[in-house]
N, C-alpha and C. Protein backbone atom coordinates (compact mmCIF):
# COMPACT_ATOMS: atom_id res chain seq x y z
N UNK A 1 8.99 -25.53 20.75
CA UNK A 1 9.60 -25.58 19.44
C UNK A 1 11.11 -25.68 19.63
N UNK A 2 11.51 -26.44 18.82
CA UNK A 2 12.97 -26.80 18.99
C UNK A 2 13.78 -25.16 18.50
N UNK A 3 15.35 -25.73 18.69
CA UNK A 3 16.25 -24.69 18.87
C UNK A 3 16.04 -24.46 16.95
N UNK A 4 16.53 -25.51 16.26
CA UNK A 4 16.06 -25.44 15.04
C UNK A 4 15.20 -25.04 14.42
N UNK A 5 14.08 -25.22 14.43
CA UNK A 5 12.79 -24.36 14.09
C UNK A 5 12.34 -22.79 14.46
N UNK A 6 13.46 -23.06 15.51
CA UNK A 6 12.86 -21.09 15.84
C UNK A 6 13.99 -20.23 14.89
N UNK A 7 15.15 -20.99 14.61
CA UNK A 7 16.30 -20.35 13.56
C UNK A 7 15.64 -20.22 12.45
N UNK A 8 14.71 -21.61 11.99
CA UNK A 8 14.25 -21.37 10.80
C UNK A 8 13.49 -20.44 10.44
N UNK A 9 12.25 -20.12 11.98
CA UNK A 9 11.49 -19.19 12.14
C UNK A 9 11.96 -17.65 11.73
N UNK A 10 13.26 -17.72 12.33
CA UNK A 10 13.25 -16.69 12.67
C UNK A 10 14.01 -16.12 11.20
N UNK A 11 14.99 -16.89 10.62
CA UNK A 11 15.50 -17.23 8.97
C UNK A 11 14.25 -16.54 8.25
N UNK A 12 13.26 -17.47 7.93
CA UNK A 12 12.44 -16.85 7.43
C UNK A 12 11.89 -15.67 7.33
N UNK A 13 10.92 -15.26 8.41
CA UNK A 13 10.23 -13.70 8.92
C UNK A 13 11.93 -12.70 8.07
N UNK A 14 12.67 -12.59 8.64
CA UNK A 14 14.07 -11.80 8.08
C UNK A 14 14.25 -11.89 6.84
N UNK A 15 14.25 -12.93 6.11
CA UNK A 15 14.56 -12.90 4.77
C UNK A 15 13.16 -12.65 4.34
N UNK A 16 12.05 -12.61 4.48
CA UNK A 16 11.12 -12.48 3.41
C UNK A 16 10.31 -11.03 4.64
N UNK A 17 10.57 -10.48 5.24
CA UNK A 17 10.05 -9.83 6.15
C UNK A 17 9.37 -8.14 4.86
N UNK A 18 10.33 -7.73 3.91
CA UNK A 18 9.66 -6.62 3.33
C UNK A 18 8.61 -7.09 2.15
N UNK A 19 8.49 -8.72 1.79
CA UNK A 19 7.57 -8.91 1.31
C UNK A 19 6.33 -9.69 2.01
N UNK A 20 6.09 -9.57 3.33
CA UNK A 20 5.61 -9.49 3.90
C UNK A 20 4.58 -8.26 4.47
N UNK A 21 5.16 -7.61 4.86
CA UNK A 21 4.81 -5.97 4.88
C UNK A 21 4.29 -5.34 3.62
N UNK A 22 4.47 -5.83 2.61
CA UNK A 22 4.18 -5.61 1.19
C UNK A 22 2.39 -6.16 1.13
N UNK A 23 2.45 -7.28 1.64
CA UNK A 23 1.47 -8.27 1.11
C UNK A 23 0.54 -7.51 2.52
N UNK A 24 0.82 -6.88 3.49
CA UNK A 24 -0.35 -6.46 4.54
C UNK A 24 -0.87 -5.42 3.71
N UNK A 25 0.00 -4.51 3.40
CA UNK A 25 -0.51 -2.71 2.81
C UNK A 25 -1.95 -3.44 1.61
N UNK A 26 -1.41 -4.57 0.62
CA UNK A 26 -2.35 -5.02 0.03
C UNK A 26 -3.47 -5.37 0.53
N UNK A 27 -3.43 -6.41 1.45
CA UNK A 27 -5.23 -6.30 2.22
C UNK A 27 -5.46 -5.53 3.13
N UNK A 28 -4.64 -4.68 3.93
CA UNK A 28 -5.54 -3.71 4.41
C UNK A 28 -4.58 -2.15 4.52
N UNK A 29 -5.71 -1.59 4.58
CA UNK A 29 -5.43 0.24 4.68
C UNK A 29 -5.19 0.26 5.95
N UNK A 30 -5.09 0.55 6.67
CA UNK A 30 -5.22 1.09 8.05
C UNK A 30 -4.03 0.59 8.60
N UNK A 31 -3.17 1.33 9.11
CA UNK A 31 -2.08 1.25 9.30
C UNK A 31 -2.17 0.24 10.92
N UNK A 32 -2.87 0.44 11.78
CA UNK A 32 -3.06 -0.17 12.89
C UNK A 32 -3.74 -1.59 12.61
N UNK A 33 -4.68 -1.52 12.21
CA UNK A 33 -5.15 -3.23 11.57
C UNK A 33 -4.11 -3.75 10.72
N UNK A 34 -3.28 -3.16 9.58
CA UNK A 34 -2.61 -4.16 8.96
C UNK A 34 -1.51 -4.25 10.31
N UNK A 35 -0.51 -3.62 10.81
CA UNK A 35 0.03 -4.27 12.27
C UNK A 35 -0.70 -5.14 12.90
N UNK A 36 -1.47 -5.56 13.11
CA UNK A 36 -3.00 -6.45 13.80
C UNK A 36 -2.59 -7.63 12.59
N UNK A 37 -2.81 -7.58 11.45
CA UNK A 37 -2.66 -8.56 10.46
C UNK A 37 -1.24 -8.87 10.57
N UNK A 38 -0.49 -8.26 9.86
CA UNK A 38 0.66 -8.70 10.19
C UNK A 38 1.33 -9.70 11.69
N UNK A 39 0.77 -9.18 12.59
CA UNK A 39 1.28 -10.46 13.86
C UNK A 39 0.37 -11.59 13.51
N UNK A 40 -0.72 -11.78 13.23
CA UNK A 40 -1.65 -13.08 12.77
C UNK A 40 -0.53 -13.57 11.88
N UNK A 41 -0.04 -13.08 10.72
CA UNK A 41 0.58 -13.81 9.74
C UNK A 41 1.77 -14.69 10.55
N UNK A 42 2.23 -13.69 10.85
CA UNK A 42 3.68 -13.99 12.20
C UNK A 42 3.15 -15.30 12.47
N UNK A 43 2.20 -15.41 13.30
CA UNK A 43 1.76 -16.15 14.33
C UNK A 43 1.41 -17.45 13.43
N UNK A 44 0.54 -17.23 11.87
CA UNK A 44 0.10 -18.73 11.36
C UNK A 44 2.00 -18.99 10.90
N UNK A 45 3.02 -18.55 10.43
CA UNK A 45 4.00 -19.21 10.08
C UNK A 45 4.37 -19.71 10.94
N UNK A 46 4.52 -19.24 12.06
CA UNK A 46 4.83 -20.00 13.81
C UNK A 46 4.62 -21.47 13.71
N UNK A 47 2.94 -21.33 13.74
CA UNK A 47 2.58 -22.80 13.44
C UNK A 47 2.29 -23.50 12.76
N UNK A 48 2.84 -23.33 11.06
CA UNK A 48 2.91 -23.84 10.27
C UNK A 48 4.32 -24.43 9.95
N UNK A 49 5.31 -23.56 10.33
CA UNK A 49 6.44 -24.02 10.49
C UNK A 49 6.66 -25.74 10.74
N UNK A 50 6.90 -26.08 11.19
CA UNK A 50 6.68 -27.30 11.82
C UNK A 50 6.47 -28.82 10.77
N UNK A 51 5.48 -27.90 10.10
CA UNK A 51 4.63 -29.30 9.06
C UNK A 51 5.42 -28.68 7.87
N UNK A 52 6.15 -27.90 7.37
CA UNK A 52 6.90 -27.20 6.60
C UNK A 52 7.82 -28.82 5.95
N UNK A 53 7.84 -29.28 5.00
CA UNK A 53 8.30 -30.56 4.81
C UNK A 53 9.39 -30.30 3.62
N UNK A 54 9.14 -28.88 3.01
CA UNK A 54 10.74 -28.83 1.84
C UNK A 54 9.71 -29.38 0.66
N UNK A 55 8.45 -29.27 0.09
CA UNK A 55 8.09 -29.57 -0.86
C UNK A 55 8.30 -28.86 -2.01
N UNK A 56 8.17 -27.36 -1.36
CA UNK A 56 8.68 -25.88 -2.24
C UNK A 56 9.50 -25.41 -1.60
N UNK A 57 9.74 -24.19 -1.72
CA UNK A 57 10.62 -23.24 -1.43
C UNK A 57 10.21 -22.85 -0.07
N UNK A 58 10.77 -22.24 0.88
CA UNK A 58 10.44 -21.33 2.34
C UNK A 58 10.17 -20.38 1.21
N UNK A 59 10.20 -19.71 0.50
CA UNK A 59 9.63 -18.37 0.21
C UNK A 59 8.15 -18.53 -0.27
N UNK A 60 7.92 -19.64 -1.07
CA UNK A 60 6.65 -20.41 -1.60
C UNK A 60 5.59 -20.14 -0.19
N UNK A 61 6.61 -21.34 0.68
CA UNK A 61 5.73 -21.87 1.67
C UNK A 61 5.28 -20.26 2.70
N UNK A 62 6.16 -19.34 2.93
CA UNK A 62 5.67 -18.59 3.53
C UNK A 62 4.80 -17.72 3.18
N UNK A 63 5.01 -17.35 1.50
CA UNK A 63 3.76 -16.26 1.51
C UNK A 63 2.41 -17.41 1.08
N UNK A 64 2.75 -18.48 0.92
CA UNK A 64 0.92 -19.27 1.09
C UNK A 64 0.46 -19.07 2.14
N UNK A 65 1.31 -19.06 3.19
CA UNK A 65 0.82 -18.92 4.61
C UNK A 65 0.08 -17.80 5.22
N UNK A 66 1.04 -16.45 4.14
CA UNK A 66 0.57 -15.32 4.69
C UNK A 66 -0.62 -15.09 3.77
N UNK A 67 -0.06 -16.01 2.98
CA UNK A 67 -1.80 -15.10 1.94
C UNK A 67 -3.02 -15.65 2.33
N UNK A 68 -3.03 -16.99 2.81
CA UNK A 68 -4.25 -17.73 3.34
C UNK A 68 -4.78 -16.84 4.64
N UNK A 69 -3.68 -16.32 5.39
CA UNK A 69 -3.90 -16.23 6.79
C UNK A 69 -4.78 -14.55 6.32
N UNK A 70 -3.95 -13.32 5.55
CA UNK A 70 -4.74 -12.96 5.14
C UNK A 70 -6.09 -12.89 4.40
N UNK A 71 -5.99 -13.62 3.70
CA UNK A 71 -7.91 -14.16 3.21
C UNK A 71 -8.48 -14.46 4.30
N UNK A 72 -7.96 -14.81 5.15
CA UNK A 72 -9.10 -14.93 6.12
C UNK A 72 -9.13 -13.83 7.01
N UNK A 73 -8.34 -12.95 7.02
CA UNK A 73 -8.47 -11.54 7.79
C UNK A 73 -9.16 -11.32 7.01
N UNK A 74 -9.46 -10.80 5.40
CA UNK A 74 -10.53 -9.90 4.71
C UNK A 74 -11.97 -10.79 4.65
N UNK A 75 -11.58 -12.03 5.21
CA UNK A 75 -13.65 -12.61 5.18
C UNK A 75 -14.01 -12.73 6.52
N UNK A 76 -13.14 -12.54 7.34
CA UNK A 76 -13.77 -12.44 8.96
C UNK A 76 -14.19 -11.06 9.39
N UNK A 77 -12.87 -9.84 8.52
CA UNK A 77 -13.29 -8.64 8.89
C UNK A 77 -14.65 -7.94 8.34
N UNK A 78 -15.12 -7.27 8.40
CA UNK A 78 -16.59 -6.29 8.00
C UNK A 78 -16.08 -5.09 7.33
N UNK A 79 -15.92 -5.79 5.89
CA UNK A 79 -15.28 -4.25 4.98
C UNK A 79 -16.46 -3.32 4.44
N UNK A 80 -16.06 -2.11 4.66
CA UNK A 80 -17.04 -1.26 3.83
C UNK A 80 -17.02 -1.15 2.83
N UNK A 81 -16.01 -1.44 2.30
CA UNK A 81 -15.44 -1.34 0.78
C UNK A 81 -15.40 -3.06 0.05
N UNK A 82 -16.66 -2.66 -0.95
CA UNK A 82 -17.24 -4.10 -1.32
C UNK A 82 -16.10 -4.59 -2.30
N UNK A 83 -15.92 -5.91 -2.34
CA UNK A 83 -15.31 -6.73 -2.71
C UNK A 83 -15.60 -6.88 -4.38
N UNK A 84 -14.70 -6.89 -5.28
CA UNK A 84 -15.44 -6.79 -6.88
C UNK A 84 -15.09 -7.95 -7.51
N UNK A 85 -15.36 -8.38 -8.81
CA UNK A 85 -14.88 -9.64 -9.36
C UNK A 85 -14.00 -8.01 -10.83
N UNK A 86 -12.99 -8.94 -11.60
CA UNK A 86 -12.61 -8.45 -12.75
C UNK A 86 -13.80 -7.46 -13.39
N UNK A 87 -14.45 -8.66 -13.90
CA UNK A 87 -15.43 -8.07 -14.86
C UNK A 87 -15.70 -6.90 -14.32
N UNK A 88 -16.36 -6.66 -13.14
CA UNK A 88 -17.27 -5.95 -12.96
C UNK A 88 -16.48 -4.55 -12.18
N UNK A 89 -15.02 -4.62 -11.71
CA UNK A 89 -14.52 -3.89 -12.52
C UNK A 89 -14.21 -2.83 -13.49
N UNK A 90 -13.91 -3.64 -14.17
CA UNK A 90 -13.31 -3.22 -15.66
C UNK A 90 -14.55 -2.60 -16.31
N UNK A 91 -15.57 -2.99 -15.69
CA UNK A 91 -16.83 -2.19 -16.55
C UNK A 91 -17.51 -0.93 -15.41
N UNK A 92 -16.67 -0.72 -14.73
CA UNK A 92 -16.64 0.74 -14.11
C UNK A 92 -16.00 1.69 -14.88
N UNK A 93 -16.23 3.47 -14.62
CA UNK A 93 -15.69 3.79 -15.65
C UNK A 93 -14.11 4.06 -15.74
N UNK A 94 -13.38 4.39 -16.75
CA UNK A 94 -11.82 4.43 -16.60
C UNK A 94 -11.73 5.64 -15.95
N UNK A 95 -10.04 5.18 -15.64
CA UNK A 95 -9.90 6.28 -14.09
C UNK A 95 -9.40 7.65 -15.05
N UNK A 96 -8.63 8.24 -14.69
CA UNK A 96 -8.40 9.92 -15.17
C UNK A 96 -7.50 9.83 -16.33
N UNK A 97 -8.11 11.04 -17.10
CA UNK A 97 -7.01 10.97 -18.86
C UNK A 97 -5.37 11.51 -18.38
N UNK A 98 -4.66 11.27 -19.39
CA UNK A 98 -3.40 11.59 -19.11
C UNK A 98 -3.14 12.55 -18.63
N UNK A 99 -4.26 14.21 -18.80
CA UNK A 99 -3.83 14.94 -18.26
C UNK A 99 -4.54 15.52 -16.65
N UNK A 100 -5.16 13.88 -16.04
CA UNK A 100 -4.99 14.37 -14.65
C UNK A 100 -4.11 13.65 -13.80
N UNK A 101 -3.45 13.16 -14.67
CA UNK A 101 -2.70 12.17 -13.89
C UNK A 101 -1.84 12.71 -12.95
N UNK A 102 -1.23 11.99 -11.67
CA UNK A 102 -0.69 13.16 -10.60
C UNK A 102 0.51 12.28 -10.27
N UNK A 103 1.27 12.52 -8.72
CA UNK A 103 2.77 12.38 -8.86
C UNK A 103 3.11 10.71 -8.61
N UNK A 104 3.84 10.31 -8.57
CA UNK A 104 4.17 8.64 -8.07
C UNK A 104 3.12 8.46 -6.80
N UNK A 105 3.59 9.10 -5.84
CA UNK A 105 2.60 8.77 -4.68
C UNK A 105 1.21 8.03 -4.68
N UNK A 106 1.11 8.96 -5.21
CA UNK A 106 -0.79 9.05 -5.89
C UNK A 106 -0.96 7.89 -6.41
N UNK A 107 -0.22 7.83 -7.73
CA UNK A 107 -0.31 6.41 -8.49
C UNK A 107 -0.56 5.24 -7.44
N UNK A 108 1.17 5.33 -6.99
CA UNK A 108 0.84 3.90 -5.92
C UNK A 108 -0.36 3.82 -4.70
N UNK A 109 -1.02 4.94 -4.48
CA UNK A 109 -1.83 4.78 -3.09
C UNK A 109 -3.02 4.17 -4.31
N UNK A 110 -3.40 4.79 -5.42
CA UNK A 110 -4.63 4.35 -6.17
C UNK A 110 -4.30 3.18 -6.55
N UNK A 111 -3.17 2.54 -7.14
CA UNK A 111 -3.08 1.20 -7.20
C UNK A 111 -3.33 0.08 -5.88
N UNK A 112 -2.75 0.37 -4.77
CA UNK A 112 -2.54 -0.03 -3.55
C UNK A 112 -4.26 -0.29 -3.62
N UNK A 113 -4.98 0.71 -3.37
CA UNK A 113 -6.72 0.70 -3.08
C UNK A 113 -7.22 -0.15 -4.25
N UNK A 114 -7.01 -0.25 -5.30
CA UNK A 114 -7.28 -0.59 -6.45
C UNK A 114 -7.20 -2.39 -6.58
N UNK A 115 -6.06 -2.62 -5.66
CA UNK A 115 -5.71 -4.15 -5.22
C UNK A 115 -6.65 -4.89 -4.06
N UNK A 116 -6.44 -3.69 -2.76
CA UNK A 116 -7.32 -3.99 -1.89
C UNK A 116 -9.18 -4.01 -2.24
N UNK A 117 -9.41 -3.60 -3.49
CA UNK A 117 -11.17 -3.86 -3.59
C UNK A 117 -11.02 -5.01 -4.50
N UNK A 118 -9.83 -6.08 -5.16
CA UNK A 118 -10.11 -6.94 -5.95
C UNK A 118 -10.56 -8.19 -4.65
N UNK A 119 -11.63 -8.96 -5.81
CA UNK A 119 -11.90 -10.79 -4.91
C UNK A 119 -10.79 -11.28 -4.02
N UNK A 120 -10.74 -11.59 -3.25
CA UNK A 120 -9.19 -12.29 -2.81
C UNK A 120 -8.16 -12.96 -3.53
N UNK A 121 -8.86 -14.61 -4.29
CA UNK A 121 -8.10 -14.55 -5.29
C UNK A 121 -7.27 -14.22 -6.35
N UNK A 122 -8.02 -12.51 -6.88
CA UNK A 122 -7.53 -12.20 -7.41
C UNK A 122 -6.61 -10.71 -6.83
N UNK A 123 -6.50 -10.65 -6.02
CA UNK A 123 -5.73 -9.67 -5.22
C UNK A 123 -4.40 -10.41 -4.87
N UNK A 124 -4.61 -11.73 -4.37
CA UNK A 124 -3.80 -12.74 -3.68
C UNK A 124 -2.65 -13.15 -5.07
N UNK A 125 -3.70 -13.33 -6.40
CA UNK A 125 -2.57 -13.68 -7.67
C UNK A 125 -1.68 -12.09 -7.96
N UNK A 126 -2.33 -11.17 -7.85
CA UNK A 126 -1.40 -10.05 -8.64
C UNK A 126 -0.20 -9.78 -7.81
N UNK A 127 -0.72 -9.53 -5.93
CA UNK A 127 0.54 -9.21 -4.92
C UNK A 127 1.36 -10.08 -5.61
N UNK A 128 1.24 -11.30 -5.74
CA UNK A 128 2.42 -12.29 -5.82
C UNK A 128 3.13 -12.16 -6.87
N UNK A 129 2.35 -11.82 -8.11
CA UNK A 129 3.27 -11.55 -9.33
C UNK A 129 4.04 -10.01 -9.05
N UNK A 130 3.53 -9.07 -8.25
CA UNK A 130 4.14 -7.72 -8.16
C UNK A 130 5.44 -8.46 -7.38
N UNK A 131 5.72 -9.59 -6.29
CA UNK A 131 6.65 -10.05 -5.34
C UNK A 131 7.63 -10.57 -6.45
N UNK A 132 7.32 -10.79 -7.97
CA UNK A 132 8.25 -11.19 -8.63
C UNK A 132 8.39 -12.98 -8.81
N UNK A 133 6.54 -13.27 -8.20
CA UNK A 133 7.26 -14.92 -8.55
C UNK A 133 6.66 -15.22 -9.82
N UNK A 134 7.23 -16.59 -10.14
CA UNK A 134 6.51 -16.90 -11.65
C UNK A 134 5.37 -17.59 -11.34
N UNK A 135 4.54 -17.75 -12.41
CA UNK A 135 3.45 -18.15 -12.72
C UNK A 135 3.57 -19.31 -12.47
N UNK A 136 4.40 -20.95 -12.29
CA UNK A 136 4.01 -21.80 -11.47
C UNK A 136 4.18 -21.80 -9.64
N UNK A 137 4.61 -20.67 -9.59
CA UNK A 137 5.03 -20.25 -8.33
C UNK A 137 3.89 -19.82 -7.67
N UNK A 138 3.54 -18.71 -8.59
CA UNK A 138 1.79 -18.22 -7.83
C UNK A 138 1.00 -19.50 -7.66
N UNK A 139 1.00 -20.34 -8.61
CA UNK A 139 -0.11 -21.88 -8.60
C UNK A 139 0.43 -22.24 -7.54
N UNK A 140 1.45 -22.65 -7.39
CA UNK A 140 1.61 -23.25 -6.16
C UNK A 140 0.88 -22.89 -5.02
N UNK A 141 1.42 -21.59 -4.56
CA UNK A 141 0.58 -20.93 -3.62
C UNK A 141 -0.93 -20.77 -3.24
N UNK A 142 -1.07 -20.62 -4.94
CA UNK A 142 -2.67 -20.49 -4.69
C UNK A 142 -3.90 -21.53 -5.20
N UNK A 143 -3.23 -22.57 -6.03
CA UNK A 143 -3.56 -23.93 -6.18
C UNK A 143 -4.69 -23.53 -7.23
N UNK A 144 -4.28 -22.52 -8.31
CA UNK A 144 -4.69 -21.73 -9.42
C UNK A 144 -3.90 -22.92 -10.36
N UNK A 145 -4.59 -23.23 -11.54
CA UNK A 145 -3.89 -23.71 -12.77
C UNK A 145 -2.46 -22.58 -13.62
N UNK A 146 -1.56 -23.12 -14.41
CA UNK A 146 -0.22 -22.32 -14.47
C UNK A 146 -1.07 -21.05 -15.49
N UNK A 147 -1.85 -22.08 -16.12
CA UNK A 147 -2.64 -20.85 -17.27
C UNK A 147 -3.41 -20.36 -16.87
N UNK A 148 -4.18 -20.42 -15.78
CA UNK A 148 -4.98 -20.08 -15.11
C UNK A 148 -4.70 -18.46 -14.59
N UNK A 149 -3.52 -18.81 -13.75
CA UNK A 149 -2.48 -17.73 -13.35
C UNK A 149 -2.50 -16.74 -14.69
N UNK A 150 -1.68 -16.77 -15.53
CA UNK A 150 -1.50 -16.04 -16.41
C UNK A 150 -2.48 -15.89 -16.76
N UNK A 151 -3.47 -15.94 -17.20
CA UNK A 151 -4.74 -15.64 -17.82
C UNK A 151 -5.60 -14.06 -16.51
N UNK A 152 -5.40 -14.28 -15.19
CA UNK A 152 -5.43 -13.93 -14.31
C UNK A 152 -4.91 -12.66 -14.37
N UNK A 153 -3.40 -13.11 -13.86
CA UNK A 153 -2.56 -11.54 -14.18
C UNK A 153 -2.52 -10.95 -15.52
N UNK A 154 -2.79 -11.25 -16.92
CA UNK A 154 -2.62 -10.32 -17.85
C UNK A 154 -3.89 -9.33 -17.86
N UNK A 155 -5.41 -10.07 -17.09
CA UNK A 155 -6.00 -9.19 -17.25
C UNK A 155 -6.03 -8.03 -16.29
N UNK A 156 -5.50 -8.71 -15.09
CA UNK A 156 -5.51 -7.96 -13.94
C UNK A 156 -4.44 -6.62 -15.00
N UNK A 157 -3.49 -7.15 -15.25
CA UNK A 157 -2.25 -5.89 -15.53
C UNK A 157 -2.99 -5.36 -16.81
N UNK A 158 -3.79 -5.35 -17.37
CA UNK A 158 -4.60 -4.93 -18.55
C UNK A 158 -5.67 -3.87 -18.19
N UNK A 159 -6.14 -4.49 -16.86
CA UNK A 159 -7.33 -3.18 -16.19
C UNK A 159 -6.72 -2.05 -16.03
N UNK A 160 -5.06 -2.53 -15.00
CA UNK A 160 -4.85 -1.29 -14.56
C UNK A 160 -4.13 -0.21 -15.30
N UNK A 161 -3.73 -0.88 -16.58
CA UNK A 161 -3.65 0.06 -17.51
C UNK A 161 -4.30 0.76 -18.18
N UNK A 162 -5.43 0.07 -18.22
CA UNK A 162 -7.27 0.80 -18.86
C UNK A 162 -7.45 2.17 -17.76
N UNK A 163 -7.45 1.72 -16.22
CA UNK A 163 -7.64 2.36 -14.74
C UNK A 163 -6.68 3.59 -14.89
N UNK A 164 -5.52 3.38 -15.16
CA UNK A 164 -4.44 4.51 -15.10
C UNK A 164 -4.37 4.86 -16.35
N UNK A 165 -5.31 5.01 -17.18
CA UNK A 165 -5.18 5.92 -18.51
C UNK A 165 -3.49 5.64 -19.02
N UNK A 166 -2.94 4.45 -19.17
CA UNK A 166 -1.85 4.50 -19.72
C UNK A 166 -1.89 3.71 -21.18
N UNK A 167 -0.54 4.19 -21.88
CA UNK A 167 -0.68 3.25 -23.12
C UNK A 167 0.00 1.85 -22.59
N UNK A 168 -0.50 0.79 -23.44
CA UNK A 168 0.30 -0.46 -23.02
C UNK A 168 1.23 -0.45 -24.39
């Protein structure tokens, strides 16, 4: 790899490196496997780099990379923890009333788990909207329609307000 491409390489991983680390905690728990995931991701931008042509953004292009590379960590790995669609879901029962609700921590580890049992797709659309991109931004990435997307995340952000006993 040229002198150029490893700057870019290396440009990249640095500038997008805590949303990176962001997007492992999402598919996996385990602090030693997501390190395990995380160098895979490393490793597909390595060699994706290359064919990288400026169609989108490096921020676009890298978390497609990482999110593909993850989907395929959660369908190669053997989860115990079954995989759900929305629906089915949302028709589990709601999580605790306002008054068991407990400190930030808590919240985020039950959200965190709460991400990691959604379909991929739909785990793959919410990380990205939590990363702050817009809704043709997630399409891009995930080759989801723009309404598609949104239709996606409002319900996703609709469960977990049902899930966390909050008012919307």
């Amino acid at each position: 790899m040229s002198e150029e491409l490893q700057a870019r390489f290396a440009e990249a991983v640095r500038t997008h490196a805590d949303a990176l680390w962001r997007l492992g905690r999402g598919y996996e728990h385990d602090p030693d496997k997501r390190r395990d995931l995380h160098q895979e991701i490393l490793v597909a931008i390595w060699r994706a780099l290359p064919g990288f042509e400026g169609r989108c953004s490096m921020r676009t292009f890298v978390l497609r990379v990482a999110h593909n590379t993850a989907c395929g960590w959660v369908t190669r790995s053997r989860r115990r923890v079954p995989l759900v669609s929305l629906d089915d879901l949302d028709a589990r029962a709601p999580g605790p009333g306002p008054e068991e609700r407990v400190d930030d921590h808590y919240a985020l580890e039950r959200l965190a788990e709460l991400i990691r049992t959604l379909a991929p797709l739909d785990r793959q659309t919410i990380l990205l909207h939590l990363e702050g991109l817009d809704p043709p931004a997630i399409a891009d990435v995930t080759g989801l329609s723009v309404t598609n997307v949104t239709t996606k995340v409002s319900r996703i952000k609709a469960l977990l307000v049902k899930r966390f006993g909050l008012e919307a």
